[in-house]
Protein backbone atom coordinates (compact mmCIF):
# COMPACT_ATOMS: atom_id res chain seq x y z
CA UNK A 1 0.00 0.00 0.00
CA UNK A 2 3.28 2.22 0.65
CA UNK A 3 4.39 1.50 -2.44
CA UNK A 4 0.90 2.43 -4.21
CA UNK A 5 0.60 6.05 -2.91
CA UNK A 6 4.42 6.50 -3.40
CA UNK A 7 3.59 6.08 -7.06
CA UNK A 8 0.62 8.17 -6.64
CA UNK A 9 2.45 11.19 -5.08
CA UNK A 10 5.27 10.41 -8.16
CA UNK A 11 2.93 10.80 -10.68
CA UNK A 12 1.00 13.45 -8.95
CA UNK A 13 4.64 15.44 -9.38
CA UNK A 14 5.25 14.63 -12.45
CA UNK A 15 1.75 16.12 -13.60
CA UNK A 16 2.51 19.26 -11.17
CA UNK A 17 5.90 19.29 -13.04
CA UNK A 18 4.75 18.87 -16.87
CA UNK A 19 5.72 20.74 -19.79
CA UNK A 20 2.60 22.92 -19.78
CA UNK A 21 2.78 23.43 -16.29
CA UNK A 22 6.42 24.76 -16.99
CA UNK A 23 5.06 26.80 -19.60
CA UNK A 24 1.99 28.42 -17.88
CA UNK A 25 4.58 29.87 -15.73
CA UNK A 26 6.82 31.27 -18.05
CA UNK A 27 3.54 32.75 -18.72
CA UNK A 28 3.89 35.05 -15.93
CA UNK A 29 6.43 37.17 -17.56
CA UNK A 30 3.87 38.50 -19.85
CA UNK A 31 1.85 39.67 -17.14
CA UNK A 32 3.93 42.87 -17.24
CA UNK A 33 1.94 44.23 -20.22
CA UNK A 34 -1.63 45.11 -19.67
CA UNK A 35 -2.61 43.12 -23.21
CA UNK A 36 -0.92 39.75 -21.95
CA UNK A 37 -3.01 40.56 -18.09
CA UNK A 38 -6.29 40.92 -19.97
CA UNK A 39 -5.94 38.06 -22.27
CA UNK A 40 -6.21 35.65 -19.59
CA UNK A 41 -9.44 37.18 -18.44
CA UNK A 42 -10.68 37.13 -21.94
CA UNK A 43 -14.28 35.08 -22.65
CA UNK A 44 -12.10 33.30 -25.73
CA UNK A 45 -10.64 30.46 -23.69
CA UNK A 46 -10.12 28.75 -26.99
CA UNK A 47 -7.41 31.54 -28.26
CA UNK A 48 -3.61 30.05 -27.94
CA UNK A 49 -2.66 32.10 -25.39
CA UNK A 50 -5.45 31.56 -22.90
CA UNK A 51 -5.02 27.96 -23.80
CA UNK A 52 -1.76 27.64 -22.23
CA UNK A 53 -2.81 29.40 -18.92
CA UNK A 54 -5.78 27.15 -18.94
CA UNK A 55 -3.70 24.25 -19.20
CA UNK A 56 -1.36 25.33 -16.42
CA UNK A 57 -4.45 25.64 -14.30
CA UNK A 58 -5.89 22.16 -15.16
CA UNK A 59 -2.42 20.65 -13.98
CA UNK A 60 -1.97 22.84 -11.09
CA UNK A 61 -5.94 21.22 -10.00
CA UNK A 62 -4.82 17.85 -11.04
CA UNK A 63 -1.88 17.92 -8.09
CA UNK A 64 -4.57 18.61 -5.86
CA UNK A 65 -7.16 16.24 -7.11
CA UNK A 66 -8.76 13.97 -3.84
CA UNK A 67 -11.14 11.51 -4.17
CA UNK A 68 -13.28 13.11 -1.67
CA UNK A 69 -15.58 15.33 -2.74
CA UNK A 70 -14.99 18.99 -1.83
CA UNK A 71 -16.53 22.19 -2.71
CA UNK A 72 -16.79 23.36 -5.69
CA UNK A 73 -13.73 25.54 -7.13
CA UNK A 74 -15.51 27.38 -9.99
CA UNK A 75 -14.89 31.26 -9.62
CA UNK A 76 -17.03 32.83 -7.63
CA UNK A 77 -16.52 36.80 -8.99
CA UNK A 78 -16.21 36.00 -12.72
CA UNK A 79 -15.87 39.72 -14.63
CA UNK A 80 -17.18 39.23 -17.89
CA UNK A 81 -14.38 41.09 -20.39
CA UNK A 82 -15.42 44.02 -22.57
CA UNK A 83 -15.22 44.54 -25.63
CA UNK A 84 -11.91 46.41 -25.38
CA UNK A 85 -10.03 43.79 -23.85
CA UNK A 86 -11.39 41.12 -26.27
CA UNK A 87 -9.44 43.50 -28.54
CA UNK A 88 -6.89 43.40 -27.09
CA UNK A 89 -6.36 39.55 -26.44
CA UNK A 90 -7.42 38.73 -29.59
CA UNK A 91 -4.92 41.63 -31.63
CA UNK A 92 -1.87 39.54 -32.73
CA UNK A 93 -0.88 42.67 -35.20
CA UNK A 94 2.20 43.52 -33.10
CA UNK A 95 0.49 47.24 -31.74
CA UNK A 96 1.59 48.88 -28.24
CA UNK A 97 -1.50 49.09 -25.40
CA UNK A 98 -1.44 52.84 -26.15
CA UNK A 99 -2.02 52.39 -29.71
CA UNK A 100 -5.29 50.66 -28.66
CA UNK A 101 -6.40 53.46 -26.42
CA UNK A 102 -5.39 56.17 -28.54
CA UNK A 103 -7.83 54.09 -31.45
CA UNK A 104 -10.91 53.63 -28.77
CA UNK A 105 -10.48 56.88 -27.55
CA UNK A 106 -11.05 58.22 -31.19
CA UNK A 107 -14.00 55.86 -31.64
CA UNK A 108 -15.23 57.68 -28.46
CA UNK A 109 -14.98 61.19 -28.86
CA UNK A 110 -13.22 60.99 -32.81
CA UNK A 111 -9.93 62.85 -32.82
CA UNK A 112 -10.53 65.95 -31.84
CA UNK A 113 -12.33 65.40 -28.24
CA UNK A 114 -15.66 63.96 -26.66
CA UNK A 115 -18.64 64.99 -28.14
CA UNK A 116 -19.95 66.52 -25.59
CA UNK A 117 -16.67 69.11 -25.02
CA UNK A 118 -16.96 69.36 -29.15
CA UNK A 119 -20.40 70.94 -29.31
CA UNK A 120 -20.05 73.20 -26.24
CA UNK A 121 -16.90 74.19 -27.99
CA UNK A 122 -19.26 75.22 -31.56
CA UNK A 123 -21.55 77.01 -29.18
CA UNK A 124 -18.79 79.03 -27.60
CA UNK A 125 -17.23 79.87 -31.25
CA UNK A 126 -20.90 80.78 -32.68
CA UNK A 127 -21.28 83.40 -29.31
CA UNK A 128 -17.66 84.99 -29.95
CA UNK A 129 -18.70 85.36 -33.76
CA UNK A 130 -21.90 87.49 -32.48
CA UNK A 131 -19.56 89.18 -30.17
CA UNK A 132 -17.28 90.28 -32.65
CA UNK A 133 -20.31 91.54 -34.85
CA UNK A 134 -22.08 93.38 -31.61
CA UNK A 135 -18.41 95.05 -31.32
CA UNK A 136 -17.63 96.06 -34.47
CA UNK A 137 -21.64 97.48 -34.83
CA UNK A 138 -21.18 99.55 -31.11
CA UNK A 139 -18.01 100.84 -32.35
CA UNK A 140 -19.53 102.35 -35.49
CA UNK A 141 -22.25 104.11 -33.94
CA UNK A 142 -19.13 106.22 -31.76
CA UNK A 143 -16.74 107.01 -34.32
CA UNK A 144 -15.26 110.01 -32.37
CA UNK A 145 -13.43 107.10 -30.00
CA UNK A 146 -10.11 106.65 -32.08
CA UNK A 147 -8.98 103.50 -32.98
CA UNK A 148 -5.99 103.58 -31.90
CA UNK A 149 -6.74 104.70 -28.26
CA UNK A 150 -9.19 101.84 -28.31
CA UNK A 151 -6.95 99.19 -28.95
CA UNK A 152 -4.25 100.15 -26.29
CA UNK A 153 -6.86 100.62 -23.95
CA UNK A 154 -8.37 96.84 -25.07
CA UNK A 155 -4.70 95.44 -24.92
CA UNK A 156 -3.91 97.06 -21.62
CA UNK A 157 -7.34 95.70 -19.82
CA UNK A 158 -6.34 91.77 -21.52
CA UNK A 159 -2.74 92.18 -20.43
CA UNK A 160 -4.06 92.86 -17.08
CA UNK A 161 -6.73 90.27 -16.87
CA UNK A 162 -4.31 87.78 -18.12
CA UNK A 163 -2.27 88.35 -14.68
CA UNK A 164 -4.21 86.61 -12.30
CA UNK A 165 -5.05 83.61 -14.71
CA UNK A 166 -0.99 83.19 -14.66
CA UNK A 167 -0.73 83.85 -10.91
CA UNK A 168 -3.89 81.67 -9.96
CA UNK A 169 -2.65 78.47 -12.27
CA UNK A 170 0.87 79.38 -11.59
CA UNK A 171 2.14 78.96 -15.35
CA UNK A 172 4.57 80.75 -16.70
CA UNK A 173 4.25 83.26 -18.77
CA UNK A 174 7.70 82.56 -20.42
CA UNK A 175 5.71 79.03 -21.93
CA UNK A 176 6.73 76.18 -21.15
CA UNK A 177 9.91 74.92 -23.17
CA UNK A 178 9.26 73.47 -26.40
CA UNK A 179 6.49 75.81 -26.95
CA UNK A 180 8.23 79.15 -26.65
CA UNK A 181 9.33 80.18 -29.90
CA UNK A 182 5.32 79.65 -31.11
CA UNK A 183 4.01 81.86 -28.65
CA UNK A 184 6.65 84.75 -29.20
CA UNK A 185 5.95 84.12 -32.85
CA UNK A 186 2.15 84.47 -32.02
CA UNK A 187 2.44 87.73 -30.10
CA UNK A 188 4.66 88.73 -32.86
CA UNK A 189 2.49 87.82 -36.00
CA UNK A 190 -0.43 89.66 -34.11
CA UNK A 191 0.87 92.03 -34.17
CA UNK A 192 1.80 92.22 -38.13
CA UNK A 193 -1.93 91.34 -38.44
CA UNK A 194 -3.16 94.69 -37.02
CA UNK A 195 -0.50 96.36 -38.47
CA UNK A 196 -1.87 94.89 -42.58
CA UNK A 197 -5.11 95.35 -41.26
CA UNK A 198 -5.11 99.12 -40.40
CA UNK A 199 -3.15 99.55 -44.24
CA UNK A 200 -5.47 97.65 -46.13
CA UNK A 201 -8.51 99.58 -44.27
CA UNK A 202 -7.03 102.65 -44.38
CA UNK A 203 -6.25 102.85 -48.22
CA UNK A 204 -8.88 100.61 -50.09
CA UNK A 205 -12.53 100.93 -50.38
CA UNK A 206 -14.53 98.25 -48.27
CA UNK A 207 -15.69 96.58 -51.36
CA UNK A 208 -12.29 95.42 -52.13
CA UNK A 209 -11.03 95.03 -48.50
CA UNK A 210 -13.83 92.62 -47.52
CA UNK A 211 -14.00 89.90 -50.28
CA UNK A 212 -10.37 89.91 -49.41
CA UNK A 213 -10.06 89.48 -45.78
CA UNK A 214 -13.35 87.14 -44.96
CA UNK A 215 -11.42 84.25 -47.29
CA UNK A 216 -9.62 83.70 -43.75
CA UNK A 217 -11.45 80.20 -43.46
CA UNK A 218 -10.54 79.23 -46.62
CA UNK A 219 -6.82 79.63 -45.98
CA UNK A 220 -6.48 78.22 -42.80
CA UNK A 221 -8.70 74.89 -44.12
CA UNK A 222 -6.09 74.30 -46.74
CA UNK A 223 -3.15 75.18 -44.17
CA UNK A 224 -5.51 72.74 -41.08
CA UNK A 225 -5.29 69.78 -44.00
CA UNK A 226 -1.54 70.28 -44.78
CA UNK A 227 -0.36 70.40 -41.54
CA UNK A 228 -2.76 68.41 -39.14
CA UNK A 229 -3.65 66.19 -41.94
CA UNK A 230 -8.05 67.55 -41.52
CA UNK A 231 -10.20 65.65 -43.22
CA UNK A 232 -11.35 67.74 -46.44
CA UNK A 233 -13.32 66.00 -48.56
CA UNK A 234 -16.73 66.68 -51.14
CA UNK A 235 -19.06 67.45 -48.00
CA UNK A 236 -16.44 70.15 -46.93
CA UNK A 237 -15.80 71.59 -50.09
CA UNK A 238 -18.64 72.09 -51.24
CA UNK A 239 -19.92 73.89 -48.00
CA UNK A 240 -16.81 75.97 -48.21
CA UNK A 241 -17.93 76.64 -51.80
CA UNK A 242 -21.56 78.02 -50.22
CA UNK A 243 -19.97 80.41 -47.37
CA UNK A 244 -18.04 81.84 -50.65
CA UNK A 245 -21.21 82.03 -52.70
CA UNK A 246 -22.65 83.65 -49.72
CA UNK A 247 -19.41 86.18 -49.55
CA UNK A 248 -20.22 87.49 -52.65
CA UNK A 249 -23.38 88.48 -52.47
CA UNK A 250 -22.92 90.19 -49.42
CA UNK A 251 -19.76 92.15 -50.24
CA UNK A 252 -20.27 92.35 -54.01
CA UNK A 253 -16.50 93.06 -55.22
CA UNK A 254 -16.24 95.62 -58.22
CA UNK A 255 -15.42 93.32 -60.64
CA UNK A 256 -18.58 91.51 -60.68
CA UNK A 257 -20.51 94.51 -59.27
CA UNK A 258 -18.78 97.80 -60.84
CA UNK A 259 -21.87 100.24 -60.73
CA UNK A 260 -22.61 99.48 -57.26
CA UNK A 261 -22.37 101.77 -53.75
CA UNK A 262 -20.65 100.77 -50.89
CA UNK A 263 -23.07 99.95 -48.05
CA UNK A 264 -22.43 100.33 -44.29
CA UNK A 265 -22.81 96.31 -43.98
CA UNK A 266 -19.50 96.33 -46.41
CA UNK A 267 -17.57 98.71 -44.12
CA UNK A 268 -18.34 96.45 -41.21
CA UNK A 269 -17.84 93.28 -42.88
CA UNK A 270 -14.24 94.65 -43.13
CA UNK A 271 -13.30 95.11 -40.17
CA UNK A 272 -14.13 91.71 -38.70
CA UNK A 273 -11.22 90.18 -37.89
CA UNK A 274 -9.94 86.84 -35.80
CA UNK A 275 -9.93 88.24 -32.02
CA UNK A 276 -12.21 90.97 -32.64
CA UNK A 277 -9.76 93.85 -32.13
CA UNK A 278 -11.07 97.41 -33.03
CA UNK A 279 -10.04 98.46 -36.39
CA UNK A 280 -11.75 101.16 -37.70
CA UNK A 281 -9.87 103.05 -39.83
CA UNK A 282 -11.50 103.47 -42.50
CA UNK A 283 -12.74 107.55 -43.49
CA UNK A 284 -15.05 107.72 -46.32
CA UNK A 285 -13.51 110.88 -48.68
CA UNK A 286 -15.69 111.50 -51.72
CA UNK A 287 -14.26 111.68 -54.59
CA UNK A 288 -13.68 115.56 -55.95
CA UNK A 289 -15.85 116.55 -58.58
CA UNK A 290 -12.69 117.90 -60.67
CA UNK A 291 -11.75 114.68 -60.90
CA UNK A 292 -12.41 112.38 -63.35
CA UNK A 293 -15.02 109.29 -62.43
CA UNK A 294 -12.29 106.14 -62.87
CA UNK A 295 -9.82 107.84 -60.97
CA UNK A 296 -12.26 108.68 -57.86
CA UNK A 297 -10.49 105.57 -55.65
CA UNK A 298 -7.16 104.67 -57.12
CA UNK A 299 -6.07 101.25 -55.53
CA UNK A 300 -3.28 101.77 -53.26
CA UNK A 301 -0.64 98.85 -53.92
CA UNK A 302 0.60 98.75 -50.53
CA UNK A 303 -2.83 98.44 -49.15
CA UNK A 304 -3.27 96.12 -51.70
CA UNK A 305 -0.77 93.86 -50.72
CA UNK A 306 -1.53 94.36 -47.08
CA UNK A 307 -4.73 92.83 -47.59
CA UNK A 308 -3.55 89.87 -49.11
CA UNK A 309 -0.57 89.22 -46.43
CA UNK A 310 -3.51 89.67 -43.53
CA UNK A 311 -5.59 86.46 -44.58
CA UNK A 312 -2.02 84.31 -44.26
CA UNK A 313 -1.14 85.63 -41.23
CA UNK A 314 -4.47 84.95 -39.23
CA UNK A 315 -4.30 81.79 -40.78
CA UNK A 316 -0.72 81.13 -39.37
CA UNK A 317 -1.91 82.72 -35.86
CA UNK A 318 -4.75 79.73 -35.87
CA UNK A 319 -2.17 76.73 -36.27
CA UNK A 320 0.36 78.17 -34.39
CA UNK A 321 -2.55 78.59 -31.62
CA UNK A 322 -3.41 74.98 -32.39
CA UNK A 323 -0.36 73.61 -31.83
CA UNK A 324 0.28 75.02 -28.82
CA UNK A 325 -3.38 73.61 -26.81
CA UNK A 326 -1.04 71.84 -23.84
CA UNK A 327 -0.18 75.38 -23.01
CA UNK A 328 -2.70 77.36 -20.40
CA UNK A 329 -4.88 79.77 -22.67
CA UNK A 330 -3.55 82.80 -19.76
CA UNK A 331 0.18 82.62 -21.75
CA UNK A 332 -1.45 82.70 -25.11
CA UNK A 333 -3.85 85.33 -23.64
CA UNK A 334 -0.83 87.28 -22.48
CA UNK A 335 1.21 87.20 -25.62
CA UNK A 336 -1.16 88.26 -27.73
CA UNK A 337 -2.05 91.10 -25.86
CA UNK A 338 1.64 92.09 -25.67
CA UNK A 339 1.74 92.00 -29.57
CA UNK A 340 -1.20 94.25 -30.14
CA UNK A 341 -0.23 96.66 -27.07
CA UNK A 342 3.19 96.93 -29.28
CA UNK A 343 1.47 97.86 -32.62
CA UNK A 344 -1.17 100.28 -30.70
CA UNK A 345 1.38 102.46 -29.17
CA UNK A 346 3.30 102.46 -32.34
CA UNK A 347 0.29 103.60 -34.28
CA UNK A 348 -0.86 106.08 -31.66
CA UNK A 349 2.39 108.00 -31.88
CA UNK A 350 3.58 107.38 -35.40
CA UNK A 351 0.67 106.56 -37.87
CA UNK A 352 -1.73 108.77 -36.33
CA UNK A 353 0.53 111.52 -36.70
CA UNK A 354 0.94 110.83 -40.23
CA UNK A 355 -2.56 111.35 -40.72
CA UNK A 356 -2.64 114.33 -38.94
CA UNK A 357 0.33 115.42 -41.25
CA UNK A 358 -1.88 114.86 -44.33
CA UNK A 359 -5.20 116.89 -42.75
CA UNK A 360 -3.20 119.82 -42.01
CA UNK A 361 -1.62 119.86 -45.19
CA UNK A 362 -4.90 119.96 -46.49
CA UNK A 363 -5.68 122.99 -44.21
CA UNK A 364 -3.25 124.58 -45.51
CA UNK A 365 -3.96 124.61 -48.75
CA UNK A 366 -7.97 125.66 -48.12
CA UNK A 367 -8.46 129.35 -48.40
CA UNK A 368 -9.69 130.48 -44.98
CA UNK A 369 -13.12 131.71 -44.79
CA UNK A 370 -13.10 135.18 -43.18
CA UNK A 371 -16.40 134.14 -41.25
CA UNK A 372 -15.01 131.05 -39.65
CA UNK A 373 -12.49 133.06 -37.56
CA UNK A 374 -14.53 132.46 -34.18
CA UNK A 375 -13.47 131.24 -31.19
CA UNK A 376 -15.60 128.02 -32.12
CA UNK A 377 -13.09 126.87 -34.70
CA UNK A 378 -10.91 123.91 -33.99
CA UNK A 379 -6.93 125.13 -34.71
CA UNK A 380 -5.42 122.65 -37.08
CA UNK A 381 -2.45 122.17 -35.01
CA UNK A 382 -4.35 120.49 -32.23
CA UNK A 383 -5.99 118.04 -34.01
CA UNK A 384 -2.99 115.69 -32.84
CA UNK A 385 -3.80 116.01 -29.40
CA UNK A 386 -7.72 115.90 -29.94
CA UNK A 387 -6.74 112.35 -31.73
CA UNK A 388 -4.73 110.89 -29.13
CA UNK A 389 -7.06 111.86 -26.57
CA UNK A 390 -8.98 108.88 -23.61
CA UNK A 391 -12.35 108.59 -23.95
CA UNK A 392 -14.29 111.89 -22.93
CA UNK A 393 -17.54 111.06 -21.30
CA UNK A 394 -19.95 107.65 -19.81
CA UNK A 395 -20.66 107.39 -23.32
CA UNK A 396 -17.54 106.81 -24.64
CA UNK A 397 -15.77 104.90 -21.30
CA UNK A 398 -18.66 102.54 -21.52
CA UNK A 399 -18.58 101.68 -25.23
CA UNK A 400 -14.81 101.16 -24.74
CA UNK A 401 -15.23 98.94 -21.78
CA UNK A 402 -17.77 96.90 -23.69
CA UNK A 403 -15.37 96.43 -26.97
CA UNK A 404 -12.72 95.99 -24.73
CA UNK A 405 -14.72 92.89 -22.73
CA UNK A 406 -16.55 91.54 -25.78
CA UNK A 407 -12.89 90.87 -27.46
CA UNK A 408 -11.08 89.35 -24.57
CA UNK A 409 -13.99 87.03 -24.57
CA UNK A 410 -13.46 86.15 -28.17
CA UNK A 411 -9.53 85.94 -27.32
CA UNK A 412 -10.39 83.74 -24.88
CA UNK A 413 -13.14 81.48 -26.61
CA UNK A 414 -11.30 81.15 -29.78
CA UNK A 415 -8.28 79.61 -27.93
CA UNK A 416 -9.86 77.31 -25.78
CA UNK A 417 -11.96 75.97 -28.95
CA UNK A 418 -9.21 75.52 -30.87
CA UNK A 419 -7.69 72.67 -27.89
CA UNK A 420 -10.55 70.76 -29.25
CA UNK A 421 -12.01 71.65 -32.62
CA UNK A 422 -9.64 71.82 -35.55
CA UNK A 423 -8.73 74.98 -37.19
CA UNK A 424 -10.34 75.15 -40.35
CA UNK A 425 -14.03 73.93 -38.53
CA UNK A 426 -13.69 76.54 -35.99
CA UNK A 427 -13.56 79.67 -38.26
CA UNK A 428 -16.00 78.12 -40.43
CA UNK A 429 -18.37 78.56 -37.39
CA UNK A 430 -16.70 81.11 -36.74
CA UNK A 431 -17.98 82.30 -40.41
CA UNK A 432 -21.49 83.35 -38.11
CA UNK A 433 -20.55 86.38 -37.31
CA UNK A 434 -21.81 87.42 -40.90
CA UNK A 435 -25.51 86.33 -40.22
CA UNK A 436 -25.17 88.05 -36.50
CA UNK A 437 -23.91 91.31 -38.60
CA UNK A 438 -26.27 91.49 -41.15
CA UNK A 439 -29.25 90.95 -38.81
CA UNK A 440 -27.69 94.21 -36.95
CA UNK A 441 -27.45 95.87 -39.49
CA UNK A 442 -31.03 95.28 -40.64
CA UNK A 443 -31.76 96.36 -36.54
CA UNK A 444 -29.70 99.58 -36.66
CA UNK A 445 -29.79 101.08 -40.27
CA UNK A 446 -32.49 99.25 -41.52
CA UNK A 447 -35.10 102.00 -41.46
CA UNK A 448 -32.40 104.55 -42.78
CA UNK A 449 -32.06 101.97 -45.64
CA UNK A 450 -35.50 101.67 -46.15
CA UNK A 451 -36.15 105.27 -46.70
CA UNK A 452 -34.35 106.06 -49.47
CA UNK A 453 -34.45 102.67 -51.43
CA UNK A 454 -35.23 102.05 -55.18
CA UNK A 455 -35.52 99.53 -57.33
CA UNK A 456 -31.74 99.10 -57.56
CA UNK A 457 -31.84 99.43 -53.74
CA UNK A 458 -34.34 96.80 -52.98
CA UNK A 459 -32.41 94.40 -55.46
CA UNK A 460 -29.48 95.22 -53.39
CA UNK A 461 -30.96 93.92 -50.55
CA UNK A 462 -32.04 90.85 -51.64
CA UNK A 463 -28.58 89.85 -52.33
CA UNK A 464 -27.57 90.79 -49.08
CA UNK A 465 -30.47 88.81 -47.59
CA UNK A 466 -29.33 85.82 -50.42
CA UNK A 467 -25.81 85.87 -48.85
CA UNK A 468 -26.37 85.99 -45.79
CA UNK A 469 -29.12 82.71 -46.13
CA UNK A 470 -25.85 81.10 -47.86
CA UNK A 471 -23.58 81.95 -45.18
CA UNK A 472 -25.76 80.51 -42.43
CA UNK A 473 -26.42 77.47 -44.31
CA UNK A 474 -22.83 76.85 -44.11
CA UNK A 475 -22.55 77.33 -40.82
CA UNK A 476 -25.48 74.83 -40.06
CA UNK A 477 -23.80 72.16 -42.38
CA UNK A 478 -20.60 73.04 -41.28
CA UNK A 479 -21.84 72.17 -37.44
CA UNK A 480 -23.53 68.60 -38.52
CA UNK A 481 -20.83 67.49 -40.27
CA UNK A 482 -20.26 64.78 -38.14
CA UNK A 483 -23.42 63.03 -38.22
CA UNK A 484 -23.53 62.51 -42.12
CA UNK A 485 -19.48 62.44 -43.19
CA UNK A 486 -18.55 58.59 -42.12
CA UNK A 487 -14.64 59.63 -42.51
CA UNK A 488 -13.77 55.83 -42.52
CA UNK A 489 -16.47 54.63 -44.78
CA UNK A 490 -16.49 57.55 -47.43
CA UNK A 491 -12.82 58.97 -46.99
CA UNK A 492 -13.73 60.67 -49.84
CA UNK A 493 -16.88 62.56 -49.05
């Protein structure tokens, strides 16, 4: 009988000492990955993997097998595996566990963020757009505040409201490294932005600056797709090619439209611009009547060529922005407003004076009206200081405030959208601000328009009413392009 459970206990051993036993626990050494850990756990017992650890546990059972009964050993907590980690036990393609995440996590939330974040993130970029239109309409009914004055004043209050953001999230305001040289280029191309901006506005008639400057979105989609690889396919070309249609019609460029006016809806369309920073310049002069008619508004090349630049550079200002979303929004905030503070000071004490140069040279040349020699009349030499005056009166303060606030907000919502919607989306949204402008417009000069309206006139304003229905639609379609673009079933669309 000794001899019987000798041999017993031997070949108990050697069945707690076979091959696969051996095996299931080299096994153990894959236990380090997370794949390896969940493919043991996986529901596909079947699999090559799980078969070995399955087979180590039979054996490891077998050395403990009794004749007596005993209670039952079946798991009690059995976790059924997801999805996911079927995945992953089943994926023999070679990939690294964050790989897999970074692929489910797109499934999620797609590349760009959870849905959720992604539409509160359209809703914030369709609010700035109105902002920037309820700006630009406020500034234009108080054109005594110069623009100039208006932007230091903005820049100082963002510079300062940018201070305790740094202090209370204790970045730094130097960037962290790897990211410096974008945001000093930022701050820096900002500033070059206002600077073609107030050159093209200054010297070209709003029907040419406009057409110009609102092909922004167009730009920056082509410059998204080249350098963060967008999708841009049929659905978004063609609802790029209906904000353009709609672009037309509402700033109606001379070529196609030589006999027409400019409108007040033109001049504002101009000076919309990516953080909503004050810019008008522009002084309607009508044309002499010695003059001849086709040389009323010669095209200024420089301003010309301003205008083109300024679409580039917001364009750049967008990636560079994108690129830099691991970065606090206070140090972009800050930076920016250090660029434009730059350019404001510089225009409020050298291109102002230019223009003051040019008014009293035209002074000059007047002949002086014997009955406007009362104490009334302004002295041409202090129309400098009248210029580069603050803000006299509530009236003005408060409309300055409120510019002031309403662009830091759009500062501030355009760079936190941009940490989750990609560049050439966002200022296709961001496109809205020409709906929100023209329905101002219709509030504010609408019954000065409807006064003294003709046929022409009335024509007119169905093709502002025609553009800005084209515009809006592709905003809408721009918005619900995720529900019917299937990017990995239609690449193409």
């Amino acid at each position: 009988r000794g001899r019987k459970q000798s041999s017993l206990s031997s070949a108990s051993f050697r069945s707690a000492t076979s091959y696969a036993s051996f095996r299931s626990c080299k096994s153990i050494k894959s236990f380090g990955s997370r794949a390896s850990f969940k493919s043991v756990v996986s529901r596909d017992n079947v699999s090559v993997r799980t078969g070995i650890a399955n087979e180590g546990y039979q054996d490891n059972l077998s050395f403990y097998s009794f004749n007596d009964d005993l209670p039952s050993l079946a798991p009690v907590n059995v976790v059924t595996p997801t999805q996911r980690q079927r995945s992953v036990s089943n994926s023999n393609n070679g990939e690294t566990t964050s790989d897999f995440w970074d692929k489910e996590l797109r499934k999620d939330g797609d590349e760009d963020g959870p849905r959720t974040y992604k539409y509160l993130a359209y809703l914030a970029v369709i609010v700035a757009a109105s902002a920037v239109a309820g700006s630009t309409t406020v500034t234009s009914q108080v054109p005594s505040i110069s623009p100039w004055v208006l932007l230091v004043y903005r820049s100082l209050l963002q510079l300062v409201t940018s201070f305790p953001l740094l202090l209370g999230t204790r970045s730094n305001c130097l960037g962290p490294p790897g990211y410096r040289w974008r945001l000093y280029l930022t701050g820096l191309l900002t500033g070059f932005l206002l600077l073609a901006l107030y050159l093209a506005i200054s010297s070209l008639p709003p029907r040419i600056v406009a057409p110009i400057l609102m092909t922004t979105p167009v730009l920056t989609m082509l410059l998204s797709c080249v350098v963060f690889g967008e999708h841009t396919g049929l659905y978004r070309m063609l609802t790029t090619t209906l904000f353009l249609a709609g672009l037309v019609l509402l700033t109606r460029p001379p070529p196609l439209f030589p006999n027409d006016a400019t409108d007040q809806l033109q001049v504002d369309l101009a000076q919309y611009n990516l953080y909503g920073y004050p810019t008008h310049f522009y002084q309607p002069t009508p044309p002499s009547p010695d003059t001849p008619l086709p040389l009323a508004q010669p095209v200024d090349t420089l301003g010309l060529v301003a205008a083109l630049v300024a679409p580039f550079l917001a364009a750049f200002i967008v990636i560079l922005t994108r690129q830099c979303r691991e970065v606090h929004f206070s140090v972009l905030l800050f930076w920016s407003a250090l660029g434009s503070l730059l350019v404001g000071c510089i225009g409020l004490y050298t291109l102002r004076q230019e223009e003051d140069g040019h008014e009293r040279s035209r002074d000059g040349r007047e002949i002086p009206d014997p009955a406007s020699t009362g104490p009334d009349v302004v002295n041409p030499t202090n129309i400098h200081s009248l210029s580069n005056r603050m803000f006299k009166g509530p009236t003005e303060w408060l409309v300055a405030t409120l510019v002031a606030i309403l662009g830091i907000f759009v500062n501030v919502a355009i760079t936190k959208a941009l940490q989750i919607v990609p560049p050439g989306k966002l200022l296709l949204l961001k496109s809205s601000e020409v709906v929100a402008g023209y329905v101002l417009h219709l509030c504010v000069w609408g019954e000065a328009t409807s006064v003294s309206v003709g046929v022409l006139g009335q024509s007119l304003q169905w093709l502002d009413l025609g553009g800005a229905v084209c515009v809006g639609l592709a905003v809408v379609f721009t918005g619900v392009e995720d529900f019917i673009v299937d990017t990995k079933r239609w690449r193409w669309f």
